[in-house]
C-alpha atoms as a PDB file:
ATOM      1  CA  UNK A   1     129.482  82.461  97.473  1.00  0.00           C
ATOM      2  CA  UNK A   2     132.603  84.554  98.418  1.00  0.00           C
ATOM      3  CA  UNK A   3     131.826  88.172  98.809  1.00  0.00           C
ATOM      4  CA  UNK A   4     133.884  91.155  97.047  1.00  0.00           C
ATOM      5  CA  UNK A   5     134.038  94.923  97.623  1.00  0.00           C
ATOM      6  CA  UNK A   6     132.334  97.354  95.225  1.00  0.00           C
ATOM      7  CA  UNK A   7     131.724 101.053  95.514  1.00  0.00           C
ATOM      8  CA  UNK A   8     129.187 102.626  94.330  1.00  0.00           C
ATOM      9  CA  UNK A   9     128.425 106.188  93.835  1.00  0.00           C
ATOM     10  CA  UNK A  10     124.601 106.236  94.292  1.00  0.00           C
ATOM     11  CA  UNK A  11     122.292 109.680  94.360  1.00  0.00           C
ATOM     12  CA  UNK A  12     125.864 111.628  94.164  1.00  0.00           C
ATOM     13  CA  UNK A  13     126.254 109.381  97.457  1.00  0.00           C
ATOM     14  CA  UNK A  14     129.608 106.836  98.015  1.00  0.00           C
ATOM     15  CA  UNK A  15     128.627 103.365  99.278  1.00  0.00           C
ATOM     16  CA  UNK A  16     131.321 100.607  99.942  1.00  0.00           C
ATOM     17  CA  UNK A  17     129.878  97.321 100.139  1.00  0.00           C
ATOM     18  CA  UNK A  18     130.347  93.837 100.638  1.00  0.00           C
ATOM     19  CA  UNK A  19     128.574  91.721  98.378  1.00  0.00           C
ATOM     20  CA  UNK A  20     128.080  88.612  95.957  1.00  0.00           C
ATOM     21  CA  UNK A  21     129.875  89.662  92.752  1.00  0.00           C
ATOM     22  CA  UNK A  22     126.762  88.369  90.998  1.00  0.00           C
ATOM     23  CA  UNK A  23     124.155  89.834  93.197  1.00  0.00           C
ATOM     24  CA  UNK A  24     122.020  92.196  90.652  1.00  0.00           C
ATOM     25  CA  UNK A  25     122.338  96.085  91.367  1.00  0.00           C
ATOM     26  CA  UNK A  26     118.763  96.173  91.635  1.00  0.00           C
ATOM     27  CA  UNK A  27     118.770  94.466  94.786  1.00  0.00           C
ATOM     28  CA  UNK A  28     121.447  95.362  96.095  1.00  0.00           C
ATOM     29  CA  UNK A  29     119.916  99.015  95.613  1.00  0.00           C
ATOM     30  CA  UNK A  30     116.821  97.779  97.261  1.00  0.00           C
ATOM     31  CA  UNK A  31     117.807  95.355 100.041  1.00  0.00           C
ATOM     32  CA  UNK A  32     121.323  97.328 100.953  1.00  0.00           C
ATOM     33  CA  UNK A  33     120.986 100.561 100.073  1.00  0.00           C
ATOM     34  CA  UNK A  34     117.002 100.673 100.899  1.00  0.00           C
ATOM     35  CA  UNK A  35     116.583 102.368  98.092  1.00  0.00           C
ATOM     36  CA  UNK A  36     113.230 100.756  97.450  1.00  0.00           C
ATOM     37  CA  UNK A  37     111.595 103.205  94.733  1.00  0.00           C
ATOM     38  CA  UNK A  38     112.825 101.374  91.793  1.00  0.00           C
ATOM     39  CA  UNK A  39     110.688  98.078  91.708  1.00  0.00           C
ATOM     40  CA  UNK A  40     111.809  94.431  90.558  1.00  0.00           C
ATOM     41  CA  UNK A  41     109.387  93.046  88.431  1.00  0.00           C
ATOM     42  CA  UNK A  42     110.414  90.196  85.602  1.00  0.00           C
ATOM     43  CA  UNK A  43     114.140  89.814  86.775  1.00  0.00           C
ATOM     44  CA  UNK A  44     114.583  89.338  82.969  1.00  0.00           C
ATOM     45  CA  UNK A  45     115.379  92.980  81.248  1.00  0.00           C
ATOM     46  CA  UNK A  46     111.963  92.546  79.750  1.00  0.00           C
ATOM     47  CA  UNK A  47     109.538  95.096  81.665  1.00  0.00           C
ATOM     48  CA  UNK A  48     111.699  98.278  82.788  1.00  0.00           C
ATOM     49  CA  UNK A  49     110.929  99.130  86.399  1.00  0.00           C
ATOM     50  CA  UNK A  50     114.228  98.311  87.605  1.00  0.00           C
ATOM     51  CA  UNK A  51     115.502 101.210  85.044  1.00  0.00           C
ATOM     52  CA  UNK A  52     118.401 103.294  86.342  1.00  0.00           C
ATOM     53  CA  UNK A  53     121.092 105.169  85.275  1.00  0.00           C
ATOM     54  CA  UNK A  54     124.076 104.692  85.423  1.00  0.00           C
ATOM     55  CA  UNK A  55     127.137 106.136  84.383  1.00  0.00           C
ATOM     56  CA  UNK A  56     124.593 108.167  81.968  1.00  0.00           C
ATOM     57  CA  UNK A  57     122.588 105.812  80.037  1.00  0.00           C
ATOM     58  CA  UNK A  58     119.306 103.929  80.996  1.00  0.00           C
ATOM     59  CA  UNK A  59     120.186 100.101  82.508  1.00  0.00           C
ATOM     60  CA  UNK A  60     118.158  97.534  83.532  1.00  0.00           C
ATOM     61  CA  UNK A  61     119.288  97.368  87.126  1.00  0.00           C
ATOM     62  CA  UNK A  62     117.676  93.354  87.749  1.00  0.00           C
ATOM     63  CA  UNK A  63     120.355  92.332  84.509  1.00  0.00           C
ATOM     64  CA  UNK A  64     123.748  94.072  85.830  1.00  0.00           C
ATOM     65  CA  UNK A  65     125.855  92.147  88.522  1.00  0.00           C
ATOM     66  CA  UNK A  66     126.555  94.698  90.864  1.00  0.00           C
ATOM     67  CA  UNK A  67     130.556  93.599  90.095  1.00  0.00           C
ATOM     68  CA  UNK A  68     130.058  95.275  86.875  1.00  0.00           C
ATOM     69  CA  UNK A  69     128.737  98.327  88.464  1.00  0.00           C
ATOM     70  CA  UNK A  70     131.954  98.856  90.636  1.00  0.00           C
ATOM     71  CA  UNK A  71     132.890 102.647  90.446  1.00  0.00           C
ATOM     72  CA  UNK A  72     129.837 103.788  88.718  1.00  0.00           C
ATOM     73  CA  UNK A  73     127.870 106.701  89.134  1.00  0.00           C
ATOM     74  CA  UNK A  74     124.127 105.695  89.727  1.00  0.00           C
ATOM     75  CA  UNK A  75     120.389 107.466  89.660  1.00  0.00           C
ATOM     76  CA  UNK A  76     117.845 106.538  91.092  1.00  0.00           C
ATOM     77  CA  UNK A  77     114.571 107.746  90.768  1.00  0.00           C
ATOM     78  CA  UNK A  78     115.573 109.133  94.593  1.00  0.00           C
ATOM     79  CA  UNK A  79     118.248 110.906  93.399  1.00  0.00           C
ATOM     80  CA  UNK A  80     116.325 112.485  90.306  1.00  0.00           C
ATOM     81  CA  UNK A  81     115.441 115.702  91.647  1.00  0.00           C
ATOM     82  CA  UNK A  82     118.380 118.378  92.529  1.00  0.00           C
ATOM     83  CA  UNK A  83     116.549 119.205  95.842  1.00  0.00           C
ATOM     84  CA  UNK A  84     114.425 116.185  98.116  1.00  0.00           C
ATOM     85  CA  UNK A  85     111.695 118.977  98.689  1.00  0.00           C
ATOM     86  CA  UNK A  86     110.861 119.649  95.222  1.00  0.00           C
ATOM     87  CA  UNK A  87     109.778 116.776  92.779  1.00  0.00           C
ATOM     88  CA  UNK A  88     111.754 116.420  89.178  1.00  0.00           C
ATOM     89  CA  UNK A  89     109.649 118.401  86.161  1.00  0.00           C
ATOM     90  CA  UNK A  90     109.271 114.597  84.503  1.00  0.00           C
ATOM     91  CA  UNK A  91     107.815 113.958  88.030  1.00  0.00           C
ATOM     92  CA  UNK A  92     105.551 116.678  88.009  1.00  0.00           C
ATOM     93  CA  UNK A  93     104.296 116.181  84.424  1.00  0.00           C
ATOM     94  CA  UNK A  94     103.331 112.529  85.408  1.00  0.00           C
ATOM     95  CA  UNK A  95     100.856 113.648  88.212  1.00  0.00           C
ATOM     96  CA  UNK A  96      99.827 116.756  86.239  1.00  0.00           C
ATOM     97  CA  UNK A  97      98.909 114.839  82.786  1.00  0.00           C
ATOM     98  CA  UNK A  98      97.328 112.028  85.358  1.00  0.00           C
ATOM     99  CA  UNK A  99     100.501 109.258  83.908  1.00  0.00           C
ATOM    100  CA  UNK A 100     100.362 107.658  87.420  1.00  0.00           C
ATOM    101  CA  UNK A 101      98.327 104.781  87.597  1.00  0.00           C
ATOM    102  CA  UNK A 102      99.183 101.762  89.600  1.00  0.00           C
ATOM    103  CA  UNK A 103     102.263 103.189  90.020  1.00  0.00           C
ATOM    104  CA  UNK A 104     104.412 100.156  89.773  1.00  0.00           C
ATOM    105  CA  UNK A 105     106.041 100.723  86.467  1.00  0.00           C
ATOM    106  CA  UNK A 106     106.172 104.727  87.170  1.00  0.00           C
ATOM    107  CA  UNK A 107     109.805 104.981  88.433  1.00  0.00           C
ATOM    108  CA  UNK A 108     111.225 103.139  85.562  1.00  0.00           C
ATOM    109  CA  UNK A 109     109.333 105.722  82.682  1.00  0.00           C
ATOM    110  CA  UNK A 110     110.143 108.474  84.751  1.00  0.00           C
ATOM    111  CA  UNK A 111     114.406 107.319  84.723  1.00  0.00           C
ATOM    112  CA  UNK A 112     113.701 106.577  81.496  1.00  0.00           C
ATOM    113  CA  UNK A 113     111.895 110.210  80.932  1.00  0.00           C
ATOM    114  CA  UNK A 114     114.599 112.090  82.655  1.00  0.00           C
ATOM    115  CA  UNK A 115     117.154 110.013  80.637  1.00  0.00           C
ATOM    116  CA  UNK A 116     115.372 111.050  77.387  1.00  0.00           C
ATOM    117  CA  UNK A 117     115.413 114.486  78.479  1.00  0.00           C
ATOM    118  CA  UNK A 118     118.508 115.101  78.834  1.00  0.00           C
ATOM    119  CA  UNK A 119     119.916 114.078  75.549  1.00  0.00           C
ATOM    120  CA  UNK A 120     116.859 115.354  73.577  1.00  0.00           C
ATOM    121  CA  UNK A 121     115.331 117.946  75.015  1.00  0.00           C
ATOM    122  CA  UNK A 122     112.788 118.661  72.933  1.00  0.00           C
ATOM    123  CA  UNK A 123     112.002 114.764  71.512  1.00  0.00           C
ATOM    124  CA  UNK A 124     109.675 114.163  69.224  1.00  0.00           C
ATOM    125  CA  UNK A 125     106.559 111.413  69.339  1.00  0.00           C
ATOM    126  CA  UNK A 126     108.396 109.166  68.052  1.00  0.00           C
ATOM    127  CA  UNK A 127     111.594 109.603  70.389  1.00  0.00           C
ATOM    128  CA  UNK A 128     109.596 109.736  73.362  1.00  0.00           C
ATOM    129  CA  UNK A 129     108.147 106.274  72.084  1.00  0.00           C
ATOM    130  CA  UNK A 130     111.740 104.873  71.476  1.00  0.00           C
ATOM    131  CA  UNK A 131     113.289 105.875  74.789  1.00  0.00           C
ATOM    132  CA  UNK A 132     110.139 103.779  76.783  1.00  0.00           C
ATOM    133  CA  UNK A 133     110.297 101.225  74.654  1.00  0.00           C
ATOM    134  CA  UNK A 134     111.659  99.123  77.455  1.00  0.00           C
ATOM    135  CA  UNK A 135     109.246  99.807  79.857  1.00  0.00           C
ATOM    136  CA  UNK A 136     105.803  98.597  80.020  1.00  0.00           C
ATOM    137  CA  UNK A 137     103.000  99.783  81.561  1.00  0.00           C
ATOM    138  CA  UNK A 138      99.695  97.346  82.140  1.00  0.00           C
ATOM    139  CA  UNK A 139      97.613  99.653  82.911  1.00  0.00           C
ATOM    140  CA  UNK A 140      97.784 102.835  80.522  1.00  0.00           C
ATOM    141  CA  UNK A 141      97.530 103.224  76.920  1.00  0.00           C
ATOM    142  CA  UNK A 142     100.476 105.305  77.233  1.00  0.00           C
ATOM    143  CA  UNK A 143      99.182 108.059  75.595  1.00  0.00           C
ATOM    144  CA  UNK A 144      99.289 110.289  79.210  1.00  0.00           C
ATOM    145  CA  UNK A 145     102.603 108.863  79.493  1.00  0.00           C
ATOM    146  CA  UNK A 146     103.538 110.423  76.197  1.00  0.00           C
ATOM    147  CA  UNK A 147     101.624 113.649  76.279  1.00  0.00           C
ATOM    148  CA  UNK A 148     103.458 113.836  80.567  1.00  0.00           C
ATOM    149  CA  UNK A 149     106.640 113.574  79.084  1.00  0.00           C
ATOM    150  CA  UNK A 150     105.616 116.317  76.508  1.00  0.00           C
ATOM    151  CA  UNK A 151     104.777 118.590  79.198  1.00  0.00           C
ATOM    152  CA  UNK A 152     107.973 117.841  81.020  1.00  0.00           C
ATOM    153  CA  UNK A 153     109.915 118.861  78.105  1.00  0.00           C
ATOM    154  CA  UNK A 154     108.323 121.686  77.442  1.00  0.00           C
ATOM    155  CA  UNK A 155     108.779 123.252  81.537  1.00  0.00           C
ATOM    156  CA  UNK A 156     112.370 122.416  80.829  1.00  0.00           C
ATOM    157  CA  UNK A 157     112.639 124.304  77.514  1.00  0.00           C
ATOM    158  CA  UNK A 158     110.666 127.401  79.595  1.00  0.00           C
ATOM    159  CA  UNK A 159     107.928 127.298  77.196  1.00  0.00           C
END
């Protein structure tokens, strides 16, 4: 397949690439950028751990063609955090509240956390349910999920 030239704007960072028009961002994140902390796991839309944002809303990276990405401003969960020493409140509520567990689906609740966060930022249950809808965890009940994202909201809001 002929190649074409994108640009990216990744983690406030310009890449210009040459790729298959159809590749999907999420590998092209992974396997050209080696930016390997959002995962690929049903290549469908269906599970959420490829969730990124981009060009501020949640996407599932594995279902855009990196074509349609061209000029786009992209998060990662990388680029979450304003400085790489100190871990994103979201992040921080996750390990407090004990929301990490296998840690597979973790980056994709925590994009879709921050995501949450930043248009609601004080969500109720039921928001906090809707905005990780489209990610799914095997291993949790959710309910630390939930009650992390909670706590996250609340150290943003300084109470």
């Amino acid at each position: 397949m002929n190649k074409v030239h994108v640009s990216l704007n990744v983690n406030k960072k310009r890449y210009d690439l040459s790729v298959e028009p159809l590749k999907p961002l999420s590998q092209v994140l992974r396997d050209d950028l080696m930016l390997t902390g959002s995962k690929e796991g049903c290549h469908k839309g269906e599970c959420g751990a490829c969730t990124v944002i981009m060009d501020s809303r949640t996407v599932d990276s594995c279902l855009v063609p990196v074509c349609q990405a061209h000029g786009s401003e992209i998060i990662t969960i990388e680029g979450i955090s304003a400085d790489v020493k100190e871990l994103h409140p979201v992040q921080k509520a996750f390990m407090e509240e004990g929301a990490v567990q296998c840690g597979f689906c973790t980056p994709g609740l925590i994009m879709s956390s921050v995501d949450l966060l930043d248009r609601i930022p004080r969500p109720d249950e039921e928001q906090i349910k809707e905005a990780l809808s489209g990610n799914l965890c095997r291993c949790t009940g959710y309910a630390k999920i939930i009650k992390a994202v909670r706590k996250a909201a609340q150290k943003k809001a300084g109470t």
